[in-house]
C-alpha atoms as a PDB file:
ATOM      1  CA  UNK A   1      20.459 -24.263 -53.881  1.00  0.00           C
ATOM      2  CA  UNK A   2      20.263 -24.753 -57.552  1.00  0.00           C
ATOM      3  CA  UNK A   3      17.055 -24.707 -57.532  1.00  0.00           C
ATOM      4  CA  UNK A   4      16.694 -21.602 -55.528  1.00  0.00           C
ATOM      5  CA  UNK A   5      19.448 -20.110 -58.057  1.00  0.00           C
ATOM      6  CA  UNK A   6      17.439 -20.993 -61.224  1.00  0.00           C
ATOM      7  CA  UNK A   7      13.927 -19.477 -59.643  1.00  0.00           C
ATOM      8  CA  UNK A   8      15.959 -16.078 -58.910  1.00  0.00           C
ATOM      9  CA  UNK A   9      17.536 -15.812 -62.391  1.00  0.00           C
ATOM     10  CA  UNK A  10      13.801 -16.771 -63.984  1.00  0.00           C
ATOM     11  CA  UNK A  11      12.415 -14.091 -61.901  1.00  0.00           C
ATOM     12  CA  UNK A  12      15.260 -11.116 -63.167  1.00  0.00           C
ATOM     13  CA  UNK A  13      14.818 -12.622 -67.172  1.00  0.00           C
ATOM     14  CA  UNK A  14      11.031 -12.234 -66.515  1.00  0.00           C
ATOM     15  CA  UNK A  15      11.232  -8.724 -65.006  1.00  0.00           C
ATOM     16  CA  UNK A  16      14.139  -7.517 -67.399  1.00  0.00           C
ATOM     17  CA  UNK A  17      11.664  -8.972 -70.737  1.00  0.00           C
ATOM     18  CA  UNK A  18       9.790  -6.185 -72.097  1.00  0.00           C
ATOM     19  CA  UNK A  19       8.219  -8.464 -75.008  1.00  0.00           C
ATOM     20  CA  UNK A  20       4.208  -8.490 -74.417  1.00  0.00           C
ATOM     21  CA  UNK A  21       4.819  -4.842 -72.911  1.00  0.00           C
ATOM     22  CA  UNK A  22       2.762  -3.073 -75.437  1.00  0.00           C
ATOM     23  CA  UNK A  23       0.486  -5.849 -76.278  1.00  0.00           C
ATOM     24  CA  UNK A  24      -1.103  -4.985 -72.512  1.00  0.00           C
ATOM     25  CA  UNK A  25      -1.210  -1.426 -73.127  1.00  0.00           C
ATOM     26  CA  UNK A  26      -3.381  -1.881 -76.794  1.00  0.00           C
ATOM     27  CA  UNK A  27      -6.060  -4.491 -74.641  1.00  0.00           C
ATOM     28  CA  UNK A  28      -6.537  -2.195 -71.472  1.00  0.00           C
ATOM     29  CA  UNK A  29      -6.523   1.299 -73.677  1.00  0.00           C
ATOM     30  CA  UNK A  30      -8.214  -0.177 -77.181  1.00  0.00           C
ATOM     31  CA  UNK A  31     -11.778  -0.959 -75.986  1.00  0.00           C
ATOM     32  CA  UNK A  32     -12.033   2.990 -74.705  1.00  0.00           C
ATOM     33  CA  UNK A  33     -10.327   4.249 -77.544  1.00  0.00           C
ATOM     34  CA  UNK A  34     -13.218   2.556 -79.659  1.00  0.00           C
ATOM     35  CA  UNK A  35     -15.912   3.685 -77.553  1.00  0.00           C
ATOM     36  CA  UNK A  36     -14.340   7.471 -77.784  1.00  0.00           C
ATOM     37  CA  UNK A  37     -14.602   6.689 -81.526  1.00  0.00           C
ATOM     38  CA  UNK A  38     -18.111   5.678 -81.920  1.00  0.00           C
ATOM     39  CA  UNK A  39     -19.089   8.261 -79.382  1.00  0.00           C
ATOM     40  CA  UNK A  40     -17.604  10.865 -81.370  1.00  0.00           C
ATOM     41  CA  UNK A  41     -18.932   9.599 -84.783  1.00  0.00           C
ATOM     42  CA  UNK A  42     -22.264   9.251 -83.619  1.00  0.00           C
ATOM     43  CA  UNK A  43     -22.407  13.132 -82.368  1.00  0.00           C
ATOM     44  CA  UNK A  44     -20.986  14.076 -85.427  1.00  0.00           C
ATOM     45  CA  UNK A  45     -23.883  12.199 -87.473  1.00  0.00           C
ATOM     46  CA  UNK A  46     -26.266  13.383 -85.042  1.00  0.00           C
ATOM     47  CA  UNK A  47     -25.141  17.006 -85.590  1.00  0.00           C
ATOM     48  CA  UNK A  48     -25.534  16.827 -89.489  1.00  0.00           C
ATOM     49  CA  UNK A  49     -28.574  15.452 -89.362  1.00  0.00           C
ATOM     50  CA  UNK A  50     -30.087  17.984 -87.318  1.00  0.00           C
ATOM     51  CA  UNK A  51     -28.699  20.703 -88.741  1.00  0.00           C
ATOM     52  CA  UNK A  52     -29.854  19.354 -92.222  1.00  0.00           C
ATOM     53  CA  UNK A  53     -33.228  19.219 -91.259  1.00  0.00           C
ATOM     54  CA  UNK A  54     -33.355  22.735 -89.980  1.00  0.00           C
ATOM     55  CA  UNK A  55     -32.351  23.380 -93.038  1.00  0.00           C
ATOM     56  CA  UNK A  56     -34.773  21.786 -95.461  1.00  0.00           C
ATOM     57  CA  UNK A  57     -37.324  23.134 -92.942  1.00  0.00           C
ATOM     58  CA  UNK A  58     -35.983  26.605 -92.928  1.00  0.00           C
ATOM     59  CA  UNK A  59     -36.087  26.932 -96.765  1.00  0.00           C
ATOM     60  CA  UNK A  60     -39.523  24.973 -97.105  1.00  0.00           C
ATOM     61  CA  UNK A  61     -40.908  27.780 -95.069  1.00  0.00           C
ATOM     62  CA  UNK A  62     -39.834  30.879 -96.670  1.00  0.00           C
ATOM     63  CA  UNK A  63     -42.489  30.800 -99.416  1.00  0.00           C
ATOM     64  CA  UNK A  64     -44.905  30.220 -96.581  1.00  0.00           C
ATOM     65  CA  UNK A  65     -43.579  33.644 -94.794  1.00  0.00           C
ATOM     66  CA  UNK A  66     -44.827  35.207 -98.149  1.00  0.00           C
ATOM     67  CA  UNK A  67     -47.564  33.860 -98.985  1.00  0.00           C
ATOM     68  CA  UNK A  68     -47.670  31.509-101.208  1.00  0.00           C
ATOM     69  CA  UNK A  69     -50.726  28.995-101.408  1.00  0.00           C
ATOM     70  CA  UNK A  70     -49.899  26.046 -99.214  1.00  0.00           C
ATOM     71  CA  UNK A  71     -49.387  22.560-100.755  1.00  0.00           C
ATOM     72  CA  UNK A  72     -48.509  19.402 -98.054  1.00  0.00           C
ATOM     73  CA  UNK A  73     -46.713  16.912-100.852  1.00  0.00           C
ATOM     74  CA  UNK A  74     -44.655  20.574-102.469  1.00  0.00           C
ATOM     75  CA  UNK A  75     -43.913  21.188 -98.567  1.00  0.00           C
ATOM     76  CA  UNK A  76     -42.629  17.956 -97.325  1.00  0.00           C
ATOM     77  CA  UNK A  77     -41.209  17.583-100.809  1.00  0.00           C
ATOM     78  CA  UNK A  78     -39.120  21.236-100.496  1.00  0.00           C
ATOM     79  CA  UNK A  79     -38.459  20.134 -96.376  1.00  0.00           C
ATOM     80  CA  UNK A  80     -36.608  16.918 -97.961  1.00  0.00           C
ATOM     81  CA  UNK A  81     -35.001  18.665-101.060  1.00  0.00           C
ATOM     82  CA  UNK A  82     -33.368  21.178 -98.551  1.00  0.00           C
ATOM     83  CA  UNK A  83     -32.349  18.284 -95.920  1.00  0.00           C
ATOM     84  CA  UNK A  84     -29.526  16.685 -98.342  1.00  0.00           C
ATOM     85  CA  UNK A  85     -28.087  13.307 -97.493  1.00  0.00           C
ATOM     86  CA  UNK A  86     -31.140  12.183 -95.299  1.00  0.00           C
ATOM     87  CA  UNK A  87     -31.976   8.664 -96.678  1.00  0.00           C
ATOM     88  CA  UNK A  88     -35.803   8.041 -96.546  1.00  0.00           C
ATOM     89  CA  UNK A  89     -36.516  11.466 -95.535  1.00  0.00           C
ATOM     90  CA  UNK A  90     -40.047  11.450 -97.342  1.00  0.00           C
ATOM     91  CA  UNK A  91     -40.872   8.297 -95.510  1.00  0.00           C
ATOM     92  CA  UNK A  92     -39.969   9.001 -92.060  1.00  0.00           C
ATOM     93  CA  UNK A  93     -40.880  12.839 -91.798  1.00  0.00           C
ATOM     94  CA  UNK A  94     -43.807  14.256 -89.774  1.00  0.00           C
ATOM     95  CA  UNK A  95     -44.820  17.949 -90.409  1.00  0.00           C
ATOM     96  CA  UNK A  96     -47.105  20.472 -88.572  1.00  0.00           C
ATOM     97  CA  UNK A  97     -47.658  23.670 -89.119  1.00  0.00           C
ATOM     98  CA  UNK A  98     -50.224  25.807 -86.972  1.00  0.00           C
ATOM     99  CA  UNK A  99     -50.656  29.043 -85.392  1.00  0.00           C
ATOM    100  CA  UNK A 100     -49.636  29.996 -81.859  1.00  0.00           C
ATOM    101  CA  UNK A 101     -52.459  30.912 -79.763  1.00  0.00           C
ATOM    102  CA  UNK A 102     -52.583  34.062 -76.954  1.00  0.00           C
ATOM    103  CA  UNK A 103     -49.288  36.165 -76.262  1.00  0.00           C
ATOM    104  CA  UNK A 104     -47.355  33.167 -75.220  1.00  0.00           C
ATOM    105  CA  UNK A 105     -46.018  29.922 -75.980  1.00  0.00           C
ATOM    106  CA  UNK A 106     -44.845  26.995 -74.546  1.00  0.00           C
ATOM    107  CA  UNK A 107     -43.035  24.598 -76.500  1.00  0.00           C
ATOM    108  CA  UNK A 108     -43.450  21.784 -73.917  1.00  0.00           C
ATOM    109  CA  UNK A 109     -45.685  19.415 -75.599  1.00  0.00           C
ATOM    110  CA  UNK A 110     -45.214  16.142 -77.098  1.00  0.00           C
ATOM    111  CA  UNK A 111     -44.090  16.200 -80.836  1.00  0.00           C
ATOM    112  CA  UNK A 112     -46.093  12.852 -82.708  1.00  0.00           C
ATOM    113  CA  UNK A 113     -43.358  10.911 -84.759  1.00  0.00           C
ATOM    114  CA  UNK A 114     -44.591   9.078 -87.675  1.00  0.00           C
ATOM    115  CA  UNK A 115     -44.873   6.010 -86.927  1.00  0.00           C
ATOM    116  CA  UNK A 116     -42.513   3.197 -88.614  1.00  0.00           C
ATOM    117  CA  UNK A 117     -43.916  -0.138 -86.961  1.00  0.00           C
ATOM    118  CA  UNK A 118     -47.145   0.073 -87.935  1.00  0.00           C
ATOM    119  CA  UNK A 119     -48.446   2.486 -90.878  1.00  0.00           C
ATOM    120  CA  UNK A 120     -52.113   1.893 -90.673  1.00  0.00           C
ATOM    121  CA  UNK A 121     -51.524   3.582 -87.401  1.00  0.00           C
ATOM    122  CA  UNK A 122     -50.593   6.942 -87.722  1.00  0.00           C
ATOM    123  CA  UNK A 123     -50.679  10.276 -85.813  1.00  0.00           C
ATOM    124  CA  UNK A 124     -53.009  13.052 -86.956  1.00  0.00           C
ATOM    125  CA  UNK A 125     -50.355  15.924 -88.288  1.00  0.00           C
ATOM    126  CA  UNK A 126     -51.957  19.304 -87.111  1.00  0.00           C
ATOM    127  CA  UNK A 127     -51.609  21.491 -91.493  1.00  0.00           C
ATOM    128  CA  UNK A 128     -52.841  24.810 -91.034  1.00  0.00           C
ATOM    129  CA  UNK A 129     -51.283  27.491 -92.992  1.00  0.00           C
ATOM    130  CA  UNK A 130     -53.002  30.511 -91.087  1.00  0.00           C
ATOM    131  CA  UNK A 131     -54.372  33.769 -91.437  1.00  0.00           C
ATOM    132  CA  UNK A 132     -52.621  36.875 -92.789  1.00  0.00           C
ATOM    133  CA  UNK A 133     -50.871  38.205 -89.411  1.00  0.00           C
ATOM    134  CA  UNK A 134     -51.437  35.130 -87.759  1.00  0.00           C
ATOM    135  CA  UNK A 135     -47.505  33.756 -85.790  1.00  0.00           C
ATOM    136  CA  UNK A 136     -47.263  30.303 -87.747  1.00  0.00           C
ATOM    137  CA  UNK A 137     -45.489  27.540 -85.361  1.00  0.00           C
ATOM    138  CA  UNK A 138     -43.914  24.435 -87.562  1.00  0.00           C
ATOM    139  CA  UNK A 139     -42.514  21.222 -86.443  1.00  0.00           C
ATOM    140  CA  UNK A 140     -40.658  18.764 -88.155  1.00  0.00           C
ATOM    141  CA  UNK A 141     -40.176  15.348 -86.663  1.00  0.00           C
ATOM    142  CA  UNK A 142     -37.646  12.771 -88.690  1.00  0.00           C
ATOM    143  CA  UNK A 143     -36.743   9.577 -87.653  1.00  0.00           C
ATOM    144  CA  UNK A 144     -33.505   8.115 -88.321  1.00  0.00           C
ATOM    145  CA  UNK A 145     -31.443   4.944 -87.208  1.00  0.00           C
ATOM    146  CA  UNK A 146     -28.087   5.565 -85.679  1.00  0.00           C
ATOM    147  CA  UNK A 147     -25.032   5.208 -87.049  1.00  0.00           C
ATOM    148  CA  UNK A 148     -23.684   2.260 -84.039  1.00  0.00           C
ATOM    149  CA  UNK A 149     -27.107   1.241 -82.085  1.00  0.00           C
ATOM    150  CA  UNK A 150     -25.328  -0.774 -79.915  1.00  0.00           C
ATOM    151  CA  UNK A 151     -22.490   1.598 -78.208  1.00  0.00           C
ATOM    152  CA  UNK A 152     -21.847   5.076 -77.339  1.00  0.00           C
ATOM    153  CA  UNK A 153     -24.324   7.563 -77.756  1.00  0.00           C
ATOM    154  CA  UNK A 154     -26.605   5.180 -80.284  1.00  0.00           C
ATOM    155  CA  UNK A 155     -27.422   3.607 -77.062  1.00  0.00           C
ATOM    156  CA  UNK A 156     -28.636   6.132 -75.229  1.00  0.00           C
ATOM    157  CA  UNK A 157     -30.582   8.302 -77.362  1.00  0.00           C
ATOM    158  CA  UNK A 158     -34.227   7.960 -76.662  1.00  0.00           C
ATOM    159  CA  UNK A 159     -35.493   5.337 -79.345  1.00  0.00           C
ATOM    160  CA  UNK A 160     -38.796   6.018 -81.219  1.00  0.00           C
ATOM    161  CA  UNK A 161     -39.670   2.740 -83.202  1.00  0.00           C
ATOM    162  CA  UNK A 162     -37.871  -0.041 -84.501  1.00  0.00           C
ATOM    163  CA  UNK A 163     -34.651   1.494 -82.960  1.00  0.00           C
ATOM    164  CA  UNK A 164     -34.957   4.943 -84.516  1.00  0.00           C
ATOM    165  CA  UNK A 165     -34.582   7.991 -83.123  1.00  0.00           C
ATOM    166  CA  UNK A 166     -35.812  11.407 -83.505  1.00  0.00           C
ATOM    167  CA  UNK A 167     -34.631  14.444 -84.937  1.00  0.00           C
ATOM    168  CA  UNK A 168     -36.935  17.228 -84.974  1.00  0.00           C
ATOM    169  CA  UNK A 169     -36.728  20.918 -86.161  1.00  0.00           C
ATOM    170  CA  UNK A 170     -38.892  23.844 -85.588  1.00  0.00           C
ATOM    171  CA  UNK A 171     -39.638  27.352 -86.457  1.00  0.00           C
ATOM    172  CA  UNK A 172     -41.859  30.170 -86.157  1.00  0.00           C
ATOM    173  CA  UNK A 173     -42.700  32.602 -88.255  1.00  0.00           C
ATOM    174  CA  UNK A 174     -45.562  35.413 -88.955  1.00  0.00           C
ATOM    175  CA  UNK A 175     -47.630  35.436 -91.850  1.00  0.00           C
ATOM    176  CA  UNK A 176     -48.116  38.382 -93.894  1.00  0.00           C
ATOM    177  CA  UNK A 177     -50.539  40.436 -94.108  1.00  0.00           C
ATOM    178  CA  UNK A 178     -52.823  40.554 -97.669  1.00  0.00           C
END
């Protein structure tokens, strides 16, 4: 009966001790609370990126709208002065600029990256400024690495090369007339 006695009063001091209590909580809620984090950080980056690049590529095209002679190195140049904070943005940016064709458009073609795994192997970028009157279409692809590859939304985005993915901007705009 002693024995009996002691296995009741260890099971009441183990049910009464509360020590460990939150220790459970923190290794059950922790791991998602992480995940939430990374998520969260990785939209965030995601978002300023983008919105960077629209950016650079909005300002680049203004003198385009009016006119001005087109250079490629002053336009990618301009597209990375106005996209601040974008490490390697000369390297890893793919222009085009060309003009829409017939009364409608479709912007459900494939937009060529540059590509980062092998430069002797590069897409063709489509650079023509237009007529006067002519409704200019430019795209703007950048490749980027994610802030966590491994978790939360760095996992899922669609990867490009080398674990990069893509960020791209576009605009259209008509050019004036002469």
């Amino acid at each position: 009966m002693g024995a009996l006695h002691y296995l009741k009063d260890l099971t009441r001091r183990f049910l009464k001790d509360t020590g460990g209590g939150p220790t459970i909580e923190f290794v059950i809620l922790f791991p998602g609370v992480i995940y939430f984090i990374f998520l969260f950080s990785e939209v965030a980056v995601l978002t300023a990126r983008t919105a960077l690049l629209k950016r650079g590529v909005m300002t680049a095209v203004t003198p385009l709208r009016l006119g001005d002679p087109f250079d490629e190195l002053a336009f990618r140049n301009s597209i990375c002065d106005g996209a601040l904070f974008i490490v390697d943005c000369a390297d890893s940016l793919m222009v085009e600029i060309q003009p829409i064709e017939g009364t409608s458009f479709s912007n459900s073609g494939q937009f060529n990256c540059i590509n980062n795994v092998d430069p002797d192997i590069q897409p063709a970028p489509i650079l023509n400024p237009g007529q006067p009157k002519e409704i200019m279409l430019v795209r703007a692809c950048l490749l980027v690495n994610p802030l966590f590859p491994g978790s939360g939304l760095g996992a899922s985005l669609a990867q490009q090369h080398n674990g990069e993915y893509a960020i791209v901007a576009t605009t259209a705009f008509m050019n004036e007339p002469s």
